[in-house]
PDB file of N, CA and C in Angstrom:
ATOM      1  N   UNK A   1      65.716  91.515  59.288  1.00  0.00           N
ATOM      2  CA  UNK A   1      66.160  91.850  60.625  1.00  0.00           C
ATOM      3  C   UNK A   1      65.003  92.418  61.441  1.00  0.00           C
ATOM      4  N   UNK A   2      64.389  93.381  60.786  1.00  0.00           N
ATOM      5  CA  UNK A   2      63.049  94.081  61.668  1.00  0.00           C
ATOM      6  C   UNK A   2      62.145  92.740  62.255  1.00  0.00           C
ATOM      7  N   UNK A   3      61.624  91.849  60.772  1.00  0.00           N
ATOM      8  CA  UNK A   3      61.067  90.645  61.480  1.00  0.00           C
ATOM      9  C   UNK A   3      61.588  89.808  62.460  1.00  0.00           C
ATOM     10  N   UNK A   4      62.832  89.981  62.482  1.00  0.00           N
ATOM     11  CA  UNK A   4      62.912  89.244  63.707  1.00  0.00           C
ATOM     12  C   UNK A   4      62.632  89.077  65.120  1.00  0.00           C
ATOM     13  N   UNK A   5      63.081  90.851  64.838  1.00  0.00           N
ATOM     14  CA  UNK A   5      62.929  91.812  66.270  1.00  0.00           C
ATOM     15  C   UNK A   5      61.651  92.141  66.519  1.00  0.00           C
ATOM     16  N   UNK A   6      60.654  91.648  65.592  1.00  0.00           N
ATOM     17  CA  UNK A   6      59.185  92.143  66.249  1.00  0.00           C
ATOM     18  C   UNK A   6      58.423  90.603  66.309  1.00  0.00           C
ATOM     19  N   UNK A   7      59.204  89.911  65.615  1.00  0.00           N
ATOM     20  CA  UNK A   7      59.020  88.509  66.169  1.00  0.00           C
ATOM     21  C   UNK A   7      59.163  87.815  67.450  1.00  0.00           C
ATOM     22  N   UNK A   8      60.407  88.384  68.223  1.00  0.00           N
ATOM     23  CA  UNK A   8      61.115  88.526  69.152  1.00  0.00           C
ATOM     24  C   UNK A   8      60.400  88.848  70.238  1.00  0.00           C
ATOM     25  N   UNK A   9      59.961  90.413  70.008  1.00  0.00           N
ATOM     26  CA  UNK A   9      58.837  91.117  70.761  1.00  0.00           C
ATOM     27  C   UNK A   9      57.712  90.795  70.900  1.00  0.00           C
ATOM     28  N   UNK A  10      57.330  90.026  70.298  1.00  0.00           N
ATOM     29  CA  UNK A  10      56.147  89.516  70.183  1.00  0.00           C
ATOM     30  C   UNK A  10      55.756  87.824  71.129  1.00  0.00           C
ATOM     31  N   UNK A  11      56.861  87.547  70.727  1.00  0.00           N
ATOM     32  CA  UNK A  11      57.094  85.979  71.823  1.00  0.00           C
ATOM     33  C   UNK A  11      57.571  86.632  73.183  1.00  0.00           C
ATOM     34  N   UNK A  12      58.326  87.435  74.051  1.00  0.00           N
ATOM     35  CA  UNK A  12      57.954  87.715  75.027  1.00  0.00           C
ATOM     36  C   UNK A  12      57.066  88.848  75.774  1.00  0.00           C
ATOM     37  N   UNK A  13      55.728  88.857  74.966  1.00  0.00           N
ATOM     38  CA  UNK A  13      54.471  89.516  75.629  1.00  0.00           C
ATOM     39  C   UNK A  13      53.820  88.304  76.073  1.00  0.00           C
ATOM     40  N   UNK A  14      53.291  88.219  77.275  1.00  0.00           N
ATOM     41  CA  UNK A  14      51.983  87.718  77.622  1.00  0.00           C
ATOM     42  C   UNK A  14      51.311  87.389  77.278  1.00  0.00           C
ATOM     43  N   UNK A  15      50.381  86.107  76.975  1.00  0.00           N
ATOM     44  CA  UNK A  15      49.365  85.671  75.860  1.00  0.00           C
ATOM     45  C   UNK A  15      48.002  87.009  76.344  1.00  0.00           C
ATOM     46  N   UNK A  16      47.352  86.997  75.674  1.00  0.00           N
ATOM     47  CA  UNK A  16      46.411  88.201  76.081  1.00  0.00           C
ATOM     48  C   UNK A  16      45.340  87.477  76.752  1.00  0.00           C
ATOM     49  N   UNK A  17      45.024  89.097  77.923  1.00  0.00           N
ATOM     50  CA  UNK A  17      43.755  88.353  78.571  1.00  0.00           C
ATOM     51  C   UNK A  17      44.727  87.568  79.654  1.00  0.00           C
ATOM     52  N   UNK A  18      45.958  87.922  80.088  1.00  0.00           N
ATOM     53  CA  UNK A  18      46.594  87.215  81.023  1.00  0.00           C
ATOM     54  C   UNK A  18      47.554  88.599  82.440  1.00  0.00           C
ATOM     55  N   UNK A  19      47.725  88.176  83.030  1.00  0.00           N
ATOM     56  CA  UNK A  19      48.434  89.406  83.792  1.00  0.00           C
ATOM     57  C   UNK A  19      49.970  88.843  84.499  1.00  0.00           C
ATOM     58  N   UNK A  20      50.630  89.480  84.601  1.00  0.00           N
ATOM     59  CA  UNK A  20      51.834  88.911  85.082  1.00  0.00           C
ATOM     60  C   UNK A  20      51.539  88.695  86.884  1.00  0.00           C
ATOM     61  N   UNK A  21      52.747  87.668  87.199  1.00  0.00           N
ATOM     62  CA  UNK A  21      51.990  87.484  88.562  1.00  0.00           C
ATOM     63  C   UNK A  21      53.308  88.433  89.342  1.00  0.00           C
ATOM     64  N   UNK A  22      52.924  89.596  90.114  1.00  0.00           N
ATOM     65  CA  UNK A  22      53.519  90.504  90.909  1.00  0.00           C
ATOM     66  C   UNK A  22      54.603  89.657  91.760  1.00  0.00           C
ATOM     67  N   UNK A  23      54.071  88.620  92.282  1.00  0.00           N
ATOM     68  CA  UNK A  23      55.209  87.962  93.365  1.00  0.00           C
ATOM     69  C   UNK A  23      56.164  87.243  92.606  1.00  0.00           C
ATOM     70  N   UNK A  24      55.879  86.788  91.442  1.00  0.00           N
ATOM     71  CA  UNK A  24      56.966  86.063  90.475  1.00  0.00           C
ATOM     72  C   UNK A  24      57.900  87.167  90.210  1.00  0.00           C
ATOM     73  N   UNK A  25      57.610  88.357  89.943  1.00  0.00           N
ATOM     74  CA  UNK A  25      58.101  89.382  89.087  1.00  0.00           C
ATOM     75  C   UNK A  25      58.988  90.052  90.720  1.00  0.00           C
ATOM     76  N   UNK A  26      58.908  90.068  91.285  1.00  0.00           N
ATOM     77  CA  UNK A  26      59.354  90.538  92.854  1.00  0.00           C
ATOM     78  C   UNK A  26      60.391  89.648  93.096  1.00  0.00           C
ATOM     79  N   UNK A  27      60.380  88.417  93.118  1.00  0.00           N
ATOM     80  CA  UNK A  27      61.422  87.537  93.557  1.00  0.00           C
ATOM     81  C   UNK A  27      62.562  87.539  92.311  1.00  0.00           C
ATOM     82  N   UNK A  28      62.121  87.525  90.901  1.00  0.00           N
ATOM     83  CA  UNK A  28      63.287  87.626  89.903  1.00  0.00           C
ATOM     84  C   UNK A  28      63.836  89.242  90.027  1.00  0.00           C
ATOM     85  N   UNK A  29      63.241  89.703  90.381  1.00  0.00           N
ATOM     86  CA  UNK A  29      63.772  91.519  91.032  1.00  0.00           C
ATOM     87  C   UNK A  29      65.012  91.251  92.049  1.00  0.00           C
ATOM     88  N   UNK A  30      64.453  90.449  93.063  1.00  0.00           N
ATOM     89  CA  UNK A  30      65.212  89.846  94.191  1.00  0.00           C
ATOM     90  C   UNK A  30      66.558  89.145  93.717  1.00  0.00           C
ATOM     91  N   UNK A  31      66.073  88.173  92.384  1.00  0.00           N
ATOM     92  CA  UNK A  31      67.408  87.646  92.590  1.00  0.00           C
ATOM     93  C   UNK A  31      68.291  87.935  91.555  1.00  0.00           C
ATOM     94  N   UNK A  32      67.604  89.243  90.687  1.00  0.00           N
ATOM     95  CA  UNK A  32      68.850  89.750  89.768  1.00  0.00           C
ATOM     96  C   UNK A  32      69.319  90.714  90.655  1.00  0.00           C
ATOM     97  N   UNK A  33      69.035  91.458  91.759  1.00  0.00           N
ATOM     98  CA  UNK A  33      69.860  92.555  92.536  1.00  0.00           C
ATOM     99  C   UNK A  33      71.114  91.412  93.096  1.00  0.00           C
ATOM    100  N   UNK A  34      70.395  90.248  93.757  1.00  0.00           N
ATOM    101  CA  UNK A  34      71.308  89.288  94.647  1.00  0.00           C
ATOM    102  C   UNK A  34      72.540  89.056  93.401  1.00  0.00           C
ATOM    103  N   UNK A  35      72.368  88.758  92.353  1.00  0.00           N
ATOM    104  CA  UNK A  35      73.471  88.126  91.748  1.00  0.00           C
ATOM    105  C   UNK A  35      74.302  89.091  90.806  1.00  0.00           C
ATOM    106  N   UNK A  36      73.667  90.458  91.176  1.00  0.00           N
ATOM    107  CA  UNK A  36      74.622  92.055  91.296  1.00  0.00           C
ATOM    108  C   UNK A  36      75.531  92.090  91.870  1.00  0.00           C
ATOM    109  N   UNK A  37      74.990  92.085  93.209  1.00  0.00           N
ATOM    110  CA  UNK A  37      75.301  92.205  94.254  1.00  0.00           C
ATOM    111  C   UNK A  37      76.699  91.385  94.678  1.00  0.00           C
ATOM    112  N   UNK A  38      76.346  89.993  94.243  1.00  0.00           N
ATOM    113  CA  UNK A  38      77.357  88.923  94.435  1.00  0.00           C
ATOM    114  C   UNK A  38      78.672  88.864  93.593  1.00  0.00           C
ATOM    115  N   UNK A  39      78.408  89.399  92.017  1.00  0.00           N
ATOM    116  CA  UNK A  39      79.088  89.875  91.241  1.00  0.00           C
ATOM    117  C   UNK A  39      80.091  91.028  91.278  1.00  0.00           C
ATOM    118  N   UNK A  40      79.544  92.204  91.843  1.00  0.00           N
ATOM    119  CA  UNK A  40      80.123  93.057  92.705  1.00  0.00           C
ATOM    120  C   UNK A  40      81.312  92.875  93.394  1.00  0.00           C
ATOM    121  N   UNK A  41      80.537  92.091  94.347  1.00  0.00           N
ATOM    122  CA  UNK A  41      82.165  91.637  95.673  1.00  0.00           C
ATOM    123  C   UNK A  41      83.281  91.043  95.115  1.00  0.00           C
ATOM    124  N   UNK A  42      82.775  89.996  93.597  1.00  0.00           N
ATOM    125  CA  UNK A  42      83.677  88.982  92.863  1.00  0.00           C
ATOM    126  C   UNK A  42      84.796  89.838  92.659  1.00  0.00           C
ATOM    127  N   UNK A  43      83.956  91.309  92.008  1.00  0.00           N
ATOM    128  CA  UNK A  43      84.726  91.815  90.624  1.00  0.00           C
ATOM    129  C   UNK A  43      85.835  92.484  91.473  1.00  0.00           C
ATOM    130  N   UNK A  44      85.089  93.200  92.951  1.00  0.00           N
ATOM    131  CA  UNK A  44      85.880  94.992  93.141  1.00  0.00           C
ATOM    132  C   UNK A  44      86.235  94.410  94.963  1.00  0.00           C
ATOM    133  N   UNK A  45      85.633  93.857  95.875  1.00  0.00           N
ATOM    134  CA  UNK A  45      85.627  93.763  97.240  1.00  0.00           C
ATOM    135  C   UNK A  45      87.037  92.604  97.167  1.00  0.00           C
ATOM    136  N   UNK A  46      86.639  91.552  97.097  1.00  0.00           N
ATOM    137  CA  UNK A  46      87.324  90.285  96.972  1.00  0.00           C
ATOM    138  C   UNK A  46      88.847  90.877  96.376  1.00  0.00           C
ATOM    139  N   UNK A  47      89.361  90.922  95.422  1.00  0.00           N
ATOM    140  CA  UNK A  47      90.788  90.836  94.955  1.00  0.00           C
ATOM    141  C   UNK A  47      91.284  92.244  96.152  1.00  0.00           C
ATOM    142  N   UNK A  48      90.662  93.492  96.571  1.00  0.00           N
ATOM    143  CA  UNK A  48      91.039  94.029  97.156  1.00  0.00           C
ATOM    144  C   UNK A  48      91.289  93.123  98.429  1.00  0.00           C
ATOM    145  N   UNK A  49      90.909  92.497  99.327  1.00  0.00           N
ATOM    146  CA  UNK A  49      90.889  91.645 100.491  1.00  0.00           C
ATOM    147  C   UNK A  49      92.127  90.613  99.633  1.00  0.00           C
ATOM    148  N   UNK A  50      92.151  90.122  99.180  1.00  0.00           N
ATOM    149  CA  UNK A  50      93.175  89.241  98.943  1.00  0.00           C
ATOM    150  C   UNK A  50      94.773  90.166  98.674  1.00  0.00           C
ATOM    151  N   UNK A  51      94.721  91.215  98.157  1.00  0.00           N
ATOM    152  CA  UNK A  51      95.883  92.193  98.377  1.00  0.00           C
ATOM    153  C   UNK A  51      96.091  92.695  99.848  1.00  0.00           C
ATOM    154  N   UNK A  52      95.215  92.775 100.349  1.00  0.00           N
ATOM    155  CA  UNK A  52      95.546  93.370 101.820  1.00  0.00           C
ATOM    156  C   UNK A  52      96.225  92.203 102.704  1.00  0.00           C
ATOM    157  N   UNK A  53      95.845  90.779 102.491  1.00  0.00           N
ATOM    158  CA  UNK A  53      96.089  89.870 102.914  1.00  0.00           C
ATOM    159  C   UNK A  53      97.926  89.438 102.993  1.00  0.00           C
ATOM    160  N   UNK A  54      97.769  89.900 101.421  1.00  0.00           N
ATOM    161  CA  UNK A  54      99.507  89.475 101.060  1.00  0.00           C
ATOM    162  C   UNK A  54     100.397  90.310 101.233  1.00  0.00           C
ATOM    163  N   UNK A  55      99.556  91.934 101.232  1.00  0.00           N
ATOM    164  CA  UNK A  55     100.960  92.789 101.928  1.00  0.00           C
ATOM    165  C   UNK A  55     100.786  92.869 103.732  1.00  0.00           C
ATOM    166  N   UNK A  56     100.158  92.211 104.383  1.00  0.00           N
ATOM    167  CA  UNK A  56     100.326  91.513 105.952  1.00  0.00           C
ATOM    168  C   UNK A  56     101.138  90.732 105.284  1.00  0.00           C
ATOM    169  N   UNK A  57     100.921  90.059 104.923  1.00  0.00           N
ATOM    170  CA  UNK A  57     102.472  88.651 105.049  1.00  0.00           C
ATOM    171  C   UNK A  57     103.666  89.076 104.980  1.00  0.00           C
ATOM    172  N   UNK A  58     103.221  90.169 103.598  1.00  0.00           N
ATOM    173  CA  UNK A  58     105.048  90.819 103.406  1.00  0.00           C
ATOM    174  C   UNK A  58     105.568  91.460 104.480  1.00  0.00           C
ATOM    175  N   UNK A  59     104.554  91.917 105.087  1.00  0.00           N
ATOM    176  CA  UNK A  59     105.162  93.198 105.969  1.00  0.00           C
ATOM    177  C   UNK A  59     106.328  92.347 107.515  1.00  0.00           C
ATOM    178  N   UNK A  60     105.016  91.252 107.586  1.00  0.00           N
ATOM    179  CA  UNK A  60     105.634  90.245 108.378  1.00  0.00           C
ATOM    180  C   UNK A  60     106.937  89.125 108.480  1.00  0.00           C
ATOM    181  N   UNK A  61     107.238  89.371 107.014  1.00  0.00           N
ATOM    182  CA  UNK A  61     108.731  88.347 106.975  1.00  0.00           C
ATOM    183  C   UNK A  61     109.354  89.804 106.782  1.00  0.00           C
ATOM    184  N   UNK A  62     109.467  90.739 106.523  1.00  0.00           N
ATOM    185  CA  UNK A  62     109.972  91.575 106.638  1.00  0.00           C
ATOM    186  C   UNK A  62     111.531  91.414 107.563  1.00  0.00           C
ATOM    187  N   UNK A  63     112.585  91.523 107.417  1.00  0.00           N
ATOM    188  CA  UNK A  63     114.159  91.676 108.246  1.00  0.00           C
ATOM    189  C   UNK A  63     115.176  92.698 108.195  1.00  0.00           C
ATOM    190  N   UNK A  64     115.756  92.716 108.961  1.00  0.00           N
ATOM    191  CA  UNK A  64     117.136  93.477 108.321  1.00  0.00           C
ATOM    192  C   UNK A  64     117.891  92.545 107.312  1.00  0.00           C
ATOM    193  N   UNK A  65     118.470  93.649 106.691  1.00  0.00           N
ATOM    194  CA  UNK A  65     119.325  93.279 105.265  1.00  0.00           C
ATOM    195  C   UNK A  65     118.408  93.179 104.359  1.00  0.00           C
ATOM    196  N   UNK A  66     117.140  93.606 104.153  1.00  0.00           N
ATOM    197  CA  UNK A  66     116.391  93.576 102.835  1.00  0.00           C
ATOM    198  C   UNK A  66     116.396  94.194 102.027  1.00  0.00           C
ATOM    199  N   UNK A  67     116.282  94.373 100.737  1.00  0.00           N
ATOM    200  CA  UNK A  67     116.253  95.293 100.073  1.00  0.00           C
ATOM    201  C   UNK A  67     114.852  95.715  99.257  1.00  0.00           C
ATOM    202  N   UNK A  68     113.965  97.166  99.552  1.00  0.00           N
ATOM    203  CA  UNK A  68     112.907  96.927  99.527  1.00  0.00           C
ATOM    204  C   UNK A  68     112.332  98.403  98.922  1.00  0.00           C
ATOM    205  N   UNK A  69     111.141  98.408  98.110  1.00  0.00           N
ATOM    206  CA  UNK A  69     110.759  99.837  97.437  1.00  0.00           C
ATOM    207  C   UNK A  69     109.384  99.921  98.380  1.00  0.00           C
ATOM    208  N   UNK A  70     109.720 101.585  98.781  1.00  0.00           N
ATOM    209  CA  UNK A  70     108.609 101.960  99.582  1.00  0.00           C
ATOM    210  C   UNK A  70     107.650 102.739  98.537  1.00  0.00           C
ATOM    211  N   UNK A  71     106.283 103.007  99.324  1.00  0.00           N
ATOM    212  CA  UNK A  71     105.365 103.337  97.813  1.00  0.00           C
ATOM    213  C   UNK A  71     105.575 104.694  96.921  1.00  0.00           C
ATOM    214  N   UNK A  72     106.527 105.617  98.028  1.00  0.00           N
ATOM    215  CA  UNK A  72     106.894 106.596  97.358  1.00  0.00           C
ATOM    216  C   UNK A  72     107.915 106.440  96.294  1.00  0.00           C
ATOM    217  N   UNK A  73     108.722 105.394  96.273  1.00  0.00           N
ATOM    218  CA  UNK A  73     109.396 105.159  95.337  1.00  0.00           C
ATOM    219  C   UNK A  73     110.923 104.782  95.759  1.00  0.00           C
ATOM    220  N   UNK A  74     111.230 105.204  97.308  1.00  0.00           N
ATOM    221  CA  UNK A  74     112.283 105.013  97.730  1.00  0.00           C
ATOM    222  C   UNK A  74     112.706 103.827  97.728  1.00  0.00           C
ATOM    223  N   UNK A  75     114.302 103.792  97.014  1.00  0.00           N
ATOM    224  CA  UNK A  75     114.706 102.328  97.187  1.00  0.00           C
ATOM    225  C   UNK A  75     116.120 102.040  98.654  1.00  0.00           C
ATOM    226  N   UNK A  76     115.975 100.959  99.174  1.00  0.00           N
ATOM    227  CA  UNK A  76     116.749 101.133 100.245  1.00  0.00           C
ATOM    228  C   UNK A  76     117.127  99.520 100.560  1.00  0.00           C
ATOM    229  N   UNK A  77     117.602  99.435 101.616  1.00  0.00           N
ATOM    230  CA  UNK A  77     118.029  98.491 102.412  1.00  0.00           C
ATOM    231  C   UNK A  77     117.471  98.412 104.410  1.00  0.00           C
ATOM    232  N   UNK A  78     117.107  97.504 104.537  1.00  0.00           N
ATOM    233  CA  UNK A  78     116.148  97.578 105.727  1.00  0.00           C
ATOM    234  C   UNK A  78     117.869  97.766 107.016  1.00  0.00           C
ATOM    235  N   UNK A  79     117.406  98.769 108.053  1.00  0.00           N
ATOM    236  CA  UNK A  79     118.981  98.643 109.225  1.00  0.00           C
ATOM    237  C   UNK A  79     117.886  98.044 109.983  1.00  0.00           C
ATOM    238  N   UNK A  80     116.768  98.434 110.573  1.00  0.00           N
ATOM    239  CA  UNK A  80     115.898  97.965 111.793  1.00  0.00           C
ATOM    240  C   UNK A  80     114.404  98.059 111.645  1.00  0.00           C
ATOM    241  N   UNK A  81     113.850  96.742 111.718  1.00  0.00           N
ATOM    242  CA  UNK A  81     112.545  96.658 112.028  1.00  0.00           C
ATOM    243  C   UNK A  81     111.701  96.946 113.369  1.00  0.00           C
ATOM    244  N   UNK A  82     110.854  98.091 113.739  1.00  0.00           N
ATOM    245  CA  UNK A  82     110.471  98.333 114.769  1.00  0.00           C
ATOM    246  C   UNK A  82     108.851  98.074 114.727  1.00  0.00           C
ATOM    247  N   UNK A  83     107.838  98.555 115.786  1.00  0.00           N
ATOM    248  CA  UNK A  83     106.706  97.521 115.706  1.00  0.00           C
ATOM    249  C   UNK A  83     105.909  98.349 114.562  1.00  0.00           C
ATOM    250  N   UNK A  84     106.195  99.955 114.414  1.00  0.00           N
ATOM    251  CA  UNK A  84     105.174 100.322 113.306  1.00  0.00           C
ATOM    252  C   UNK A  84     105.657 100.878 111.877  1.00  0.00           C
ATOM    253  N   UNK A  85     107.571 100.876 112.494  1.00  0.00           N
ATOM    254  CA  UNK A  85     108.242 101.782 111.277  1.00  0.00           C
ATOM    255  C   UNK A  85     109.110 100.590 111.023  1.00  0.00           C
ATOM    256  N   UNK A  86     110.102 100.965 109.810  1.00  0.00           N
ATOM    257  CA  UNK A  86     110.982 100.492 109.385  1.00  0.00           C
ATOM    258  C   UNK A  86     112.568 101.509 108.990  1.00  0.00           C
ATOM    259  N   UNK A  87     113.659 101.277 109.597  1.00  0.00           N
ATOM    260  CA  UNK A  87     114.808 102.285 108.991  1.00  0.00           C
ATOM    261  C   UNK A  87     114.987 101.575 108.414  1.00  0.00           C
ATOM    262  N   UNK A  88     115.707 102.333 107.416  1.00  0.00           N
ATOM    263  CA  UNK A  88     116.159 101.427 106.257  1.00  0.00           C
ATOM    264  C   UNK A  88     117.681 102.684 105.609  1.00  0.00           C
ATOM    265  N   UNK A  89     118.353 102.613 105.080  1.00  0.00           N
ATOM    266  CA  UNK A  89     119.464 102.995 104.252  1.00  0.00           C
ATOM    267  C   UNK A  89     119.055 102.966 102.867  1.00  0.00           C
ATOM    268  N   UNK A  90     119.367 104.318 102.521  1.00  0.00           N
ATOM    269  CA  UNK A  90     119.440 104.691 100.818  1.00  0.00           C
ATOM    270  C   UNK A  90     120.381 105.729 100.725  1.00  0.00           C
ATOM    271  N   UNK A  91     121.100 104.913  99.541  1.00  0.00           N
ATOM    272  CA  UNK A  91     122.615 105.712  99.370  1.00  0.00           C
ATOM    273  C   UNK A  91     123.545 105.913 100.543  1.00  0.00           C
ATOM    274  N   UNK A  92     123.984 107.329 100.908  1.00  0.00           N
ATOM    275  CA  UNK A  92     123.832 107.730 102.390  1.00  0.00           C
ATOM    276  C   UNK A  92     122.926 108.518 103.169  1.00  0.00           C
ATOM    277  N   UNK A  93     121.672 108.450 103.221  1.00  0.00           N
ATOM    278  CA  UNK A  93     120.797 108.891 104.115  1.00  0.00           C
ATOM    279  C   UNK A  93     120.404 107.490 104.583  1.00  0.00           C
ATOM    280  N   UNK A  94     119.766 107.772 106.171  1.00  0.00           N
ATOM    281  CA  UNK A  94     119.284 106.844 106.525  1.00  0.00           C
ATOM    282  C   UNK A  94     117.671 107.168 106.787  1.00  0.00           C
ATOM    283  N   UNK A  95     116.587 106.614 106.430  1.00  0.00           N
ATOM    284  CA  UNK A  95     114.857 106.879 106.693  1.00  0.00           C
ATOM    285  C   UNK A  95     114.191 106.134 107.509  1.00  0.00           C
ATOM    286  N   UNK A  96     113.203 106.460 108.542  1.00  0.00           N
ATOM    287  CA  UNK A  96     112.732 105.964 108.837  1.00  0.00           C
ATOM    288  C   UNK A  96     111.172 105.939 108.240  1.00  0.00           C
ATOM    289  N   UNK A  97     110.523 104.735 107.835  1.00  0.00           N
ATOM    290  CA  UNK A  97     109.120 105.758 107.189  1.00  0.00           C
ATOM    291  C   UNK A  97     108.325 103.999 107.677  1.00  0.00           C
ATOM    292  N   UNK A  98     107.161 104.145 107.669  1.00  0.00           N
ATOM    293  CA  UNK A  98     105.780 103.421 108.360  1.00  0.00           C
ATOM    294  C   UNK A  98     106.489 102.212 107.486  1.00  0.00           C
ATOM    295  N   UNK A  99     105.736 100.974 108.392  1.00  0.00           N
ATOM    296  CA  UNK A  99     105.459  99.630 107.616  1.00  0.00           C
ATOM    297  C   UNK A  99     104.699  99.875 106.471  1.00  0.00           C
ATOM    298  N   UNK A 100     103.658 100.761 106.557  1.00  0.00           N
ATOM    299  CA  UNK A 100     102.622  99.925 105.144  1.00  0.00           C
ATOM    300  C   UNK A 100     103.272 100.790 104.059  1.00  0.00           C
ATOM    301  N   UNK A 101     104.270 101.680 103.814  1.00  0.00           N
ATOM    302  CA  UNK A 101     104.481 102.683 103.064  1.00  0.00           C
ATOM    303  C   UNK A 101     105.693 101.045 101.858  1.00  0.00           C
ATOM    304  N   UNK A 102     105.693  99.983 103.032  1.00  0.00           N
ATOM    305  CA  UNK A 102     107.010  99.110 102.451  1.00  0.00           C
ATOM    306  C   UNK A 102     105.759  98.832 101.128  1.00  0.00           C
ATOM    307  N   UNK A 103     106.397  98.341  99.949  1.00  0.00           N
ATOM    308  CA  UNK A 103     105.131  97.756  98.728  1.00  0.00           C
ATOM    309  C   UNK A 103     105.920  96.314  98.102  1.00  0.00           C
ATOM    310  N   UNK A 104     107.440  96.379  98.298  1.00  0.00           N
ATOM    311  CA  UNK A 104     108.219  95.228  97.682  1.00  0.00           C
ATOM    312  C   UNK A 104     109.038  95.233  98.083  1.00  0.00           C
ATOM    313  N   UNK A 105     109.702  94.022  98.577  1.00  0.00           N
ATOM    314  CA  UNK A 105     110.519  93.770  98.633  1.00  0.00           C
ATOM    315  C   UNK A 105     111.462  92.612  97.274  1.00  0.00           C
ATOM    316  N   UNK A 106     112.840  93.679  96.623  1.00  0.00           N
ATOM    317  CA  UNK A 106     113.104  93.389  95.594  1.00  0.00           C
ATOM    318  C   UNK A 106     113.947  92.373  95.802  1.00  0.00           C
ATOM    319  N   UNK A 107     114.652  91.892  97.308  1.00  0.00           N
ATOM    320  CA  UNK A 107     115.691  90.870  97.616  1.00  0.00           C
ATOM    321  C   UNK A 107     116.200  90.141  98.572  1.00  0.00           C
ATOM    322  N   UNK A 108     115.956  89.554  98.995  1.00  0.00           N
ATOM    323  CA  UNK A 108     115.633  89.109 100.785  1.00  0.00           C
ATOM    324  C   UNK A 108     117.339  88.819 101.202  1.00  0.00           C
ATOM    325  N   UNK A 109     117.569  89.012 102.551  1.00  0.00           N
ATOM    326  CA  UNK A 109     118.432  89.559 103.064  1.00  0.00           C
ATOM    327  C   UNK A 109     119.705  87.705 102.780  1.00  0.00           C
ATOM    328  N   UNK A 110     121.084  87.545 102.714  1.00  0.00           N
ATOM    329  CA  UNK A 110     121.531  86.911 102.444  1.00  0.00           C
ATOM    330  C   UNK A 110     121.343  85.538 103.513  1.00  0.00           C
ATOM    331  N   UNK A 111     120.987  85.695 104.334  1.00  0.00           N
ATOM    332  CA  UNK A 111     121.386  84.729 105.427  1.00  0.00           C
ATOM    333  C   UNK A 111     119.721  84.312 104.910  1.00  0.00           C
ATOM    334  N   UNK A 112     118.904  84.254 104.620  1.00  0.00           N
ATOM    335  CA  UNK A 112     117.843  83.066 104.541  1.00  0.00           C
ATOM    336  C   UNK A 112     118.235  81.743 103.386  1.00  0.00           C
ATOM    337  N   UNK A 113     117.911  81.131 104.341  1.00  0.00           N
ATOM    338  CA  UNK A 113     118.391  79.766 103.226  1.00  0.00           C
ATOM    339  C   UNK A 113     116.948  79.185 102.328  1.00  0.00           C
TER     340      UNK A 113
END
């Protein structure tokens, strides 16, 4: 195993009497940050943007008669959609609390065909 690893080490040194060339070594600098970088957005930017995307949609078919869990946990039934809130019915209280607080809707209202 040691021989291998100094075998290893040994095939990527420089033949001697040689110098590495600075601008080669600058641009593979360049393009392992770039494909960090790009990796990055894949892993953590991107699926966040694609969630933000789909709770706009939800928020937008959104109706009365839905039945829907807000992020606090409240479960309810939608009475009126207004441009930034939503009332909705749970049990007997009635709430009004923000659109983005809606996270699911568990049953869409009877009249959609």
């Amino acid at each position: 195993m040691l021989r291998f690893a100094s075998a290893t080490l040994l095939a990527m040194a420089p033949p001697p009497g040689t110098q590495p060339n600075p601008k080669a070594q600058l641009m593979q600098t360049l393009a392992l940050m770039g494909f960090f970088i790009l990796l990055m957005w894949l892993m953590m930017f991107r699926p966040q943007q694609k969630r933000a995307k789909e709770h706009t949609a939800l928020l937008q078919t959104l109706k009365s008669g839905d039945k829907i869990v807000t992020s606090s946990g409240i479960v309810g039934v939608v009475v009126s959609v207004k441009e930034k809130t939503v009332s909705l019915r749970s049990a007997d209280t009635k709430l009004e609390v923000l659109k983005s607080a809606v996270t699911e809707i568990t049953e869409r209202a009877s009249g959609e065909a």
